[in-house]
N, C-alpha and C. Protein backbone atom coordinates (compact mmCIF):
# COMPACT_ATOMS: atom_id res chain seq x y z
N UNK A 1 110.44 123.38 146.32
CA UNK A 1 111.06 124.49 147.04
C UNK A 1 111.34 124.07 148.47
N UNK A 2 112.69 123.89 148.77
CA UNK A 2 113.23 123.51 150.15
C UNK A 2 113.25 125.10 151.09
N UNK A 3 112.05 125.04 151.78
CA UNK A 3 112.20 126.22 152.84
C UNK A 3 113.06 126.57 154.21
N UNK A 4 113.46 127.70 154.47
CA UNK A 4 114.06 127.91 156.00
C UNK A 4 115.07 128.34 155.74
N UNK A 5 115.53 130.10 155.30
CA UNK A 5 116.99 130.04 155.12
C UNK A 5 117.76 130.07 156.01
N UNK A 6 117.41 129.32 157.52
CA UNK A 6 118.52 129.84 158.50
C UNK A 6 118.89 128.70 159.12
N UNK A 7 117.73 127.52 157.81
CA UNK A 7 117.53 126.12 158.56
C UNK A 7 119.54 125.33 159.18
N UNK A 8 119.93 124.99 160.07
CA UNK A 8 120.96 124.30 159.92
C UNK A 8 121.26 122.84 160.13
N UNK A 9 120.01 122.17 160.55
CA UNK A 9 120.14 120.87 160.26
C UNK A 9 118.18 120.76 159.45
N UNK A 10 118.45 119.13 158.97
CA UNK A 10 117.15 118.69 158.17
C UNK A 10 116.03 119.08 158.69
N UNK A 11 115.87 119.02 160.27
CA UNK A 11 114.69 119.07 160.82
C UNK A 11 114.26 120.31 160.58
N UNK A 12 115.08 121.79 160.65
CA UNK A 12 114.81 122.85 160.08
C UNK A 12 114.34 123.80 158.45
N UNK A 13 114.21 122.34 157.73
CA UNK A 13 113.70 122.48 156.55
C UNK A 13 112.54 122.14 156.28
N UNK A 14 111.87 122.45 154.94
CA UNK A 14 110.59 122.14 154.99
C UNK A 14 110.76 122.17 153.37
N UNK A 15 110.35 121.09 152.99
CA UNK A 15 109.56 121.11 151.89
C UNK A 15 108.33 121.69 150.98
N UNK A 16 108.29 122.63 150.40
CA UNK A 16 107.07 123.19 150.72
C UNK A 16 106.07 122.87 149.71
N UNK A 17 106.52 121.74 148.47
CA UNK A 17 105.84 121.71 147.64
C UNK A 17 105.49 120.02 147.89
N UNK A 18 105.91 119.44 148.66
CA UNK A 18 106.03 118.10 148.97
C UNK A 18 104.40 117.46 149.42
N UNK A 19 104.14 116.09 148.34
CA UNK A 19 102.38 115.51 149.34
C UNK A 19 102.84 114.01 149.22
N UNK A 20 102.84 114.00 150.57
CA UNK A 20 103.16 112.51 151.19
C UNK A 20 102.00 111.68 150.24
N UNK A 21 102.88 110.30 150.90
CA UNK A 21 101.83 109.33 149.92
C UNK A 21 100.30 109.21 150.65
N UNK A 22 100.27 109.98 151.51
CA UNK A 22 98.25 109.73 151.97
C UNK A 22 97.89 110.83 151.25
N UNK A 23 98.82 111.60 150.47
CA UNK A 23 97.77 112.57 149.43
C UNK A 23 97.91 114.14 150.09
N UNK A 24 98.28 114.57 151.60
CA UNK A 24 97.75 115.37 152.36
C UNK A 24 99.36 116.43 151.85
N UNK A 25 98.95 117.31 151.50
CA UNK A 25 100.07 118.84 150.98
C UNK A 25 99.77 119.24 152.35
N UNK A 26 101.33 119.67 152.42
CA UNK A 26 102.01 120.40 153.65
C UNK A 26 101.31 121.70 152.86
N UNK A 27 101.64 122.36 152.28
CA UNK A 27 101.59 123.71 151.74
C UNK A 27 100.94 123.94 150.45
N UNK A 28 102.10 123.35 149.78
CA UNK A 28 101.04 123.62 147.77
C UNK A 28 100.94 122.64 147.30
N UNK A 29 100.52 122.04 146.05
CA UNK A 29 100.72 121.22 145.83
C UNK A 29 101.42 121.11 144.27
N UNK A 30 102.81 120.31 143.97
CA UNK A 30 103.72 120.73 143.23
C UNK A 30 103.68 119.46 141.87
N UNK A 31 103.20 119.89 140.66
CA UNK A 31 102.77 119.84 139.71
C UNK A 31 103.57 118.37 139.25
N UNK A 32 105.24 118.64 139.99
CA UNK A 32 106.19 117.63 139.36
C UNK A 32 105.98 116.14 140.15
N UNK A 33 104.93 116.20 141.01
CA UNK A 33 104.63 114.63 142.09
C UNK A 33 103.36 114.17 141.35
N UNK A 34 102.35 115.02 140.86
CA UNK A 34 101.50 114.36 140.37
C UNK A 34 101.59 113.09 139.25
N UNK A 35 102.61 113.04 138.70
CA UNK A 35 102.78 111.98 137.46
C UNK A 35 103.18 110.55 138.62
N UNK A 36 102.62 109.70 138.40
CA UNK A 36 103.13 108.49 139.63
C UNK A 36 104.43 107.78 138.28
N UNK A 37 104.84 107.98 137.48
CA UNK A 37 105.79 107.35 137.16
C UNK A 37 106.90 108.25 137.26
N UNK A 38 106.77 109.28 138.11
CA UNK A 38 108.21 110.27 138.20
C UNK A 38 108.63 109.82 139.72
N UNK A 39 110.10 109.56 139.42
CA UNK A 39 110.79 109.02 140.50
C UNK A 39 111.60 110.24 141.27
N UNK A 40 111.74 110.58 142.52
CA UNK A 40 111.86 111.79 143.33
C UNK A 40 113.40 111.81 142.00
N UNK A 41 114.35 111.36 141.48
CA UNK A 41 115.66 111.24 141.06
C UNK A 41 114.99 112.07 139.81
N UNK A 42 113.92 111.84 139.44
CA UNK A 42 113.33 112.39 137.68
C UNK A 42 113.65 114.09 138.19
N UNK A 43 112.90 114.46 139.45
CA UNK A 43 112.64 115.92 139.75
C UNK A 43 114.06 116.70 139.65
N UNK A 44 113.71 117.59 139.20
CA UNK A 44 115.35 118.71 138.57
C UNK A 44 115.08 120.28 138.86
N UNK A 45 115.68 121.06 138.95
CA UNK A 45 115.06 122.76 139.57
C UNK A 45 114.62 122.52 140.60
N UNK A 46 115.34 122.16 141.21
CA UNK A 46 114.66 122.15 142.90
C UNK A 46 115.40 123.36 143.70
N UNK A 47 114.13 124.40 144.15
CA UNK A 47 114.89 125.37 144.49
C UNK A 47 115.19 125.11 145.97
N UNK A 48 116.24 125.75 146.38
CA UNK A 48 116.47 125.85 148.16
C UNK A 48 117.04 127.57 148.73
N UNK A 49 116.06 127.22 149.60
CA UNK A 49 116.57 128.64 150.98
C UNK A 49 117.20 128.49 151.75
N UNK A 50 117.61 127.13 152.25
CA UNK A 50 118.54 126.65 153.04
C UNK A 50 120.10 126.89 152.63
N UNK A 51 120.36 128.37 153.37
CA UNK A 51 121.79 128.97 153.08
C UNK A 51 122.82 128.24 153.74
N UNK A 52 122.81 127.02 154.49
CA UNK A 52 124.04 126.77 155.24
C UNK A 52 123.82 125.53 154.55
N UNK A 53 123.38 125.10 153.83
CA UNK A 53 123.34 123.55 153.04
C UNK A 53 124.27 123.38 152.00
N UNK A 54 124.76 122.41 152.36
CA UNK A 54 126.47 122.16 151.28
C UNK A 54 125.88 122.00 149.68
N UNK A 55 124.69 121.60 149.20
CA UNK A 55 123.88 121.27 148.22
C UNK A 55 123.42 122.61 147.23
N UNK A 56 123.21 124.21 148.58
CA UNK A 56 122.79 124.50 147.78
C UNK A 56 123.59 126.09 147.11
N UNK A 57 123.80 126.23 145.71
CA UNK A 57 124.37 126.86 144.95
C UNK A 57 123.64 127.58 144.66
N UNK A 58 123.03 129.21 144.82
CA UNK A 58 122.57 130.24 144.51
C UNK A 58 121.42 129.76 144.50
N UNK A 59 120.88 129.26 145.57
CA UNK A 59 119.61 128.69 145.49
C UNK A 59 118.57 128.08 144.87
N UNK A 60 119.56 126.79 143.74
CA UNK A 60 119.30 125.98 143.08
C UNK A 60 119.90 124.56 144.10
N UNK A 61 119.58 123.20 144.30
CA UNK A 61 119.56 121.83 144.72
C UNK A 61 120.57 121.86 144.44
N UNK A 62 121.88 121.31 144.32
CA UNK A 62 122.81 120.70 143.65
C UNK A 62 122.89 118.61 143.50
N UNK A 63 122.47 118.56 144.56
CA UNK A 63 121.96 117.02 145.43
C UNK A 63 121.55 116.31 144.15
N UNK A 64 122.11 115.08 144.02
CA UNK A 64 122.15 114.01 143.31
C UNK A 64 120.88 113.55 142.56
N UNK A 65 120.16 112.97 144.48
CA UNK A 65 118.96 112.74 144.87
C UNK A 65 118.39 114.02 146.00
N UNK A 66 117.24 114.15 146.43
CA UNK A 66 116.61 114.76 147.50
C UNK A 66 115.77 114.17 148.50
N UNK A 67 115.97 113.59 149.48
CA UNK A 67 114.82 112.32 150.44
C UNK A 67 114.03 113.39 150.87
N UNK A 68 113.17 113.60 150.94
CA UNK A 68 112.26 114.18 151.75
C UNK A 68 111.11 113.34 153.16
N UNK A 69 111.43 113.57 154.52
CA UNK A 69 110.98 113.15 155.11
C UNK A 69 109.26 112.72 154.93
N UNK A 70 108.57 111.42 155.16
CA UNK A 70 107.19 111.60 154.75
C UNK A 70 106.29 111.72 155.76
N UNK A 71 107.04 112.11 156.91
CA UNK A 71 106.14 112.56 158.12
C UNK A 71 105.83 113.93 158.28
N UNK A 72 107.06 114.58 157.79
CA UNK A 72 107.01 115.89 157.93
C UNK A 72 107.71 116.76 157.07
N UNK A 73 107.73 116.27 156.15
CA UNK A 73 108.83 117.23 155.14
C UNK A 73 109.79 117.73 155.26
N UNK A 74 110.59 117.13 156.29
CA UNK A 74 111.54 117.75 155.97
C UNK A 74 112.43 117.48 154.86
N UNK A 75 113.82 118.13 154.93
CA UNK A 75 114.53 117.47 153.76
C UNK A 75 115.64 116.99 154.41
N UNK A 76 116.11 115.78 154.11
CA UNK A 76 116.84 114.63 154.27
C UNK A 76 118.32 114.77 154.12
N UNK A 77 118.31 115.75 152.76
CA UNK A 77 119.78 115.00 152.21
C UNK A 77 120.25 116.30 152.91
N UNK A 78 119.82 117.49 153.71
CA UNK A 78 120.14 118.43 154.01
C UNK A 78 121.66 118.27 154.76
N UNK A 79 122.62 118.70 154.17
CA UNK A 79 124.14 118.59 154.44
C UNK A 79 124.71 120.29 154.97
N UNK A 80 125.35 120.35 155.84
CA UNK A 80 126.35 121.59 156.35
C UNK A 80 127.12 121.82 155.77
């Protein structure tokens, strides 16, 4: 779940289900990272609140891929 619906660039997003590789959850922790052979490209239903993001369609991802920052979650591929 990509948070912030008013986000308008990446830095204003947040990942909210996202746990960096030291293990440490921003927020929850999201069921689809636990498998280590799932590649961020495997993950699908990725929801978003980010209303000004070219990606997102009734608040489903549309995005190919999704980078998620690993400092801070944000989200990456976040487009205008």
């Amino acid at each position: 779940m990509i948070g912030n619906r008013d986000a308008t660039t990446s830095a204003g997003t947040t990942c909210n289900s996202y746990v960096s590789n030291h293990g440490r959850s921003n927020t929850e922790f999201a069921n689809e990272f636990m498998d280590p052979d799932k590649l961020a490209s495997d993950v699908n239903n990725i929801k978003c609140s980010a209303m000004s993001c070219r990606y997102n369609l009734n608040q489903d991802c549309t995005a190919m891929t999704v980078e998620i920052n690993n400092e801070n979650a944000n989200c990456e591929t976040f487009a205008p």
